[in-house]
Protein backbone atom coordinates (compact mmCIF):
# COMPACT_ATOMS: atom_id res chain seq x y z
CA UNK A 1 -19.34 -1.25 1.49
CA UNK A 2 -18.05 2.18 2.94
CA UNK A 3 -17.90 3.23 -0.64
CA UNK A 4 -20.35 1.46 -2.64
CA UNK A 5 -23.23 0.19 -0.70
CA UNK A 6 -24.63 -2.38 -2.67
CA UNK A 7 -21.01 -3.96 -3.54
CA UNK A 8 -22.19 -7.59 -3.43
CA UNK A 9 -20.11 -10.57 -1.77
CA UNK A 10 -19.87 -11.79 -5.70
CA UNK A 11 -18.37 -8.50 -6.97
CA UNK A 12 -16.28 -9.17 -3.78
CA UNK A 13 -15.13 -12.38 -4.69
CA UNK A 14 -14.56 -11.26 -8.65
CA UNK A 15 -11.72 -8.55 -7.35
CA UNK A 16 -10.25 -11.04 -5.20
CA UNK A 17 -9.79 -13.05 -8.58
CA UNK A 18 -8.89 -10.03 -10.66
CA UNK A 19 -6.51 -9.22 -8.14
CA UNK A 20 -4.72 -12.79 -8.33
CA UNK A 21 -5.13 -12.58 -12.16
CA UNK A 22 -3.01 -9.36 -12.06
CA UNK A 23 -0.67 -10.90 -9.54
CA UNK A 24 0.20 -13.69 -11.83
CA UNK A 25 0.18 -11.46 -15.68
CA UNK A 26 1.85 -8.17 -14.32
CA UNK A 27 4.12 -9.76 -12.01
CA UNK A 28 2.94 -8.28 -9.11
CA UNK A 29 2.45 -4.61 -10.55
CA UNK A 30 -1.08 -4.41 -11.73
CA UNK A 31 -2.92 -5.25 -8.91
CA UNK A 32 -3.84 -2.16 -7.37
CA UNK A 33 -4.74 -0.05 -10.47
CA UNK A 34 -6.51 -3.11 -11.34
CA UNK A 35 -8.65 -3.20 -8.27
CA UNK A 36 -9.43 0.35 -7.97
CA UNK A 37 -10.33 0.35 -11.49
CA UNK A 38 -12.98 -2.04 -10.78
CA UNK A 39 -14.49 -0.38 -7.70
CA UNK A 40 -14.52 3.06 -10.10
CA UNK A 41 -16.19 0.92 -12.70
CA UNK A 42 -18.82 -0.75 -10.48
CA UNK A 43 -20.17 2.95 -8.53
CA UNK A 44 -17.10 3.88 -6.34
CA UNK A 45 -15.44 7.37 -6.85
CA UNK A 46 -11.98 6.85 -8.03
CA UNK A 47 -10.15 8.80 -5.61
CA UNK A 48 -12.09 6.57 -2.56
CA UNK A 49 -12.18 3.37 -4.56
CA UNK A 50 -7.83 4.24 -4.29
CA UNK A 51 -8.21 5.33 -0.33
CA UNK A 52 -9.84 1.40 0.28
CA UNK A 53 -7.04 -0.19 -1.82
CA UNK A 54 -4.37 1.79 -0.86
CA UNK A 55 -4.84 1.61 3.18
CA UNK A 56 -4.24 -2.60 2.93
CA UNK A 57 -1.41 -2.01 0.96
CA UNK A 58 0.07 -0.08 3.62
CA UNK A 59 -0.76 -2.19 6.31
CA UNK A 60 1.36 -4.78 4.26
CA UNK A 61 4.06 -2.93 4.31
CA UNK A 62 4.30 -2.24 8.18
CA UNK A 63 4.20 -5.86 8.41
CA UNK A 64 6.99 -6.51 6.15
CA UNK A 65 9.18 -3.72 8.05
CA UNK A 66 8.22 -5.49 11.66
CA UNK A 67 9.33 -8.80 10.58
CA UNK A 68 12.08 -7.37 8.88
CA UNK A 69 13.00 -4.92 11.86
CA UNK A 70 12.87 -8.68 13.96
CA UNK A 71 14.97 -10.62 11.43
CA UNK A 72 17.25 -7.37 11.74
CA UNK A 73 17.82 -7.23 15.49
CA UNK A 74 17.82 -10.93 16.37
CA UNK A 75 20.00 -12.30 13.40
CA UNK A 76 22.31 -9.26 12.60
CA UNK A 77 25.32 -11.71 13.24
CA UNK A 78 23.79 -14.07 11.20
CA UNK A 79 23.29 -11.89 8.22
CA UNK A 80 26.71 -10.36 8.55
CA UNK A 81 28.48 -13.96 8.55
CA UNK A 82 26.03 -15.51 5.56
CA UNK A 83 25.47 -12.30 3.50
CA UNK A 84 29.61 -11.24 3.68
CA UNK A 85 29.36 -9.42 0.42
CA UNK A 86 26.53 -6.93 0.17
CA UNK A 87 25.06 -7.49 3.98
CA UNK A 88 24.92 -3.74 3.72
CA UNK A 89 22.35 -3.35 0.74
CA UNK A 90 19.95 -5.03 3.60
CA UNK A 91 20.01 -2.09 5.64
CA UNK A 92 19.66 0.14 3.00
CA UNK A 93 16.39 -1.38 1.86
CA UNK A 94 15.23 -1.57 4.85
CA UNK A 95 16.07 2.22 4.97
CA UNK A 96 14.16 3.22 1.73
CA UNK A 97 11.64 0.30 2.56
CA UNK A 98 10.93 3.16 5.66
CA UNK A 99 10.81 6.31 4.04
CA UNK A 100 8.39 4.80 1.38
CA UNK A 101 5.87 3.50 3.97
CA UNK A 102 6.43 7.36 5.50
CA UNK A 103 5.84 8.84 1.90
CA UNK A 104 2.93 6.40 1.57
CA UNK A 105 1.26 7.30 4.77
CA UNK A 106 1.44 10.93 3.78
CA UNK A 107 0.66 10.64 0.55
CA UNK A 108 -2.89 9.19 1.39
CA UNK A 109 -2.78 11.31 4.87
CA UNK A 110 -1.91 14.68 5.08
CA UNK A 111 -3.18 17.63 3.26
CA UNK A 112 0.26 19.80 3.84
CA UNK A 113 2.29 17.29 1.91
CA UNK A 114 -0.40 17.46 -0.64
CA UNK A 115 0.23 20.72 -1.14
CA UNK A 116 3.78 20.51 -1.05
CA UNK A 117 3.07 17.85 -4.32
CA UNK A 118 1.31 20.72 -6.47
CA UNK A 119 3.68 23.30 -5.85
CA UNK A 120 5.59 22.60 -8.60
CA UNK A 121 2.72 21.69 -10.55
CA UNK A 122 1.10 24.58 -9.80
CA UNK A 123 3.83 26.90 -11.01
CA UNK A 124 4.53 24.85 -14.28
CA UNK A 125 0.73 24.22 -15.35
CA UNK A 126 -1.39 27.28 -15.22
CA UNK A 127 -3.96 26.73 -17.65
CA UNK A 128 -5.13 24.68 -20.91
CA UNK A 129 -5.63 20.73 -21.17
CA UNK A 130 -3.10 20.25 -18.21
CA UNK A 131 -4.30 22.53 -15.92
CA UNK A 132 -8.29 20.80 -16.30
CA UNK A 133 -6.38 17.43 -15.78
CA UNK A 134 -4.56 18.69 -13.23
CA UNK A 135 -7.75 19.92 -10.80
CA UNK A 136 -9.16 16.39 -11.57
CA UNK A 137 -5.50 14.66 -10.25
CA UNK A 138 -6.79 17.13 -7.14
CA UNK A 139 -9.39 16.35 -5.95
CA UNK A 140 -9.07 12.44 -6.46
CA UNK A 141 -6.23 12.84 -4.06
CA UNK A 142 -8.56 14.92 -1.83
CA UNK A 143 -11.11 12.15 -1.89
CA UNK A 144 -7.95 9.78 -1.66
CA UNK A 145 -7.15 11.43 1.28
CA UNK A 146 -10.40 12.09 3.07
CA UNK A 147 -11.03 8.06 2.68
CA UNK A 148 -8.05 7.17 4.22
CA UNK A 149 -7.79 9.27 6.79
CA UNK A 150 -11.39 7.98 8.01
CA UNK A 151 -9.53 4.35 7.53
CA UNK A 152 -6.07 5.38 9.26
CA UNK A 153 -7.98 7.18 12.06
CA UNK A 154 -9.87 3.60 12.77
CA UNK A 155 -7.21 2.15 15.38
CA UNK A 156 -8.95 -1.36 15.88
CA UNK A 157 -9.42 -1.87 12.04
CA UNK A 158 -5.46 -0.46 11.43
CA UNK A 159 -4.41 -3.28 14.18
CA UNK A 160 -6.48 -6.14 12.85
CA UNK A 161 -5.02 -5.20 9.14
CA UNK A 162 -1.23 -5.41 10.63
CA UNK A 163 -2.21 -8.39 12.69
CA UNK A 164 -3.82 -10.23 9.79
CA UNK A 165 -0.42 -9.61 7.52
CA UNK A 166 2.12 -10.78 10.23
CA UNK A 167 -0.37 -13.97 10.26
CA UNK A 168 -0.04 -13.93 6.29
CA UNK A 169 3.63 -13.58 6.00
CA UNK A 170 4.01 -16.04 9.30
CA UNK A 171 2.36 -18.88 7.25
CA UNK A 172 4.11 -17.89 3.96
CA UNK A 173 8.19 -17.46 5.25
CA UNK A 174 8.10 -19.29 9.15
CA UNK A 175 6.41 -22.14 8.20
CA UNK A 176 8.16 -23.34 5.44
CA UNK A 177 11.55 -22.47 7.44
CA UNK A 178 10.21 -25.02 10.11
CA UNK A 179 9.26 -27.71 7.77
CA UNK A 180 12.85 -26.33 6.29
CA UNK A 181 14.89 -27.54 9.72
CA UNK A 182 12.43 -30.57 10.71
């Protein structure tokens, strides 16, 4: 409702459909574009509609990296004794896994890095089709970025999102493991 006032609880509940729709057809891949799309298409500026989807998505992420960073620490013998082959590509996901949550944050964050971005845009596109297309791309990621930071900035909100992932990913991974060793 930050966005588009009069989103209804129905348009509500018809993204959280199109969103497991696009789970199931694209694998996974199309949910996002999917859902932003549809906030763009029912009143929301694109680049904010983005900022609301993309903040979640990030929250995920954390939450995979804590329980990862906890599976990491407390069963590192584990992992090395099961996983003798290849124990090492763990790590290194759980490197890049890092540095894209970083580039994520930024991305939908921080105005420098933005700039940083269209430097090389900048010098390549300087005018025609491109360079119209390329002001657009802009200021979407200005409004991208001026959405989220309001978002980021809201500590309580940030917490509950983490919190309500770990809960998520609790009831999806520990509980079956339980049931698992029952």
């Amino acid at each position: 409702r930050r966005n588009i006032p009069d989103f209804s609880y129905k348009k509500t509940l018809k993204m959280l459909f199109l969103g497991i729709f696009f789970n199931v057809t694209t694998c996974g891949t199309g949910i996002k574009p999917a859902q932003t799309y549809y906030l763009y298409k029912n009143g929301g500026a694109f680049g904010k509609s983005l900022g609301q989807i993309t903040v979640p998505y990030v929250n995920h992420k954390i939450a995979i990296l804590i329980y990862a960073t906890i599976v990491l620490i407390f069963k590192n013998s584990y992992i090395r004794e099961t996983f003798t082959e290849g124990w090492e590509y763990l790590y290194i996901g759980y490197g890049l896994t890092f540095m894209f949550i970083i580039l994520l944050i930024l991305s939908i964050s921080s105005k420098t890095f933005h700039k940083l971005l269209f430097i090389p845009i900048n010098l390549i596109f300087k005018k025609g089709k491109i360079f119209d297309y390329k002001n657009r791309l802009y200021n979407q990621l200005t409004m991208l970025r001026e959405e989220s930071k309001d978002l980021i900035k809201d500590i309580p909100l940030m917490t509950k999102l983490i919190f309500i992932n770990l809960i998520k990913m609790t009831m999806w991974y520990v509980l079956p493991y339980i049931a698992y060793i029952a």
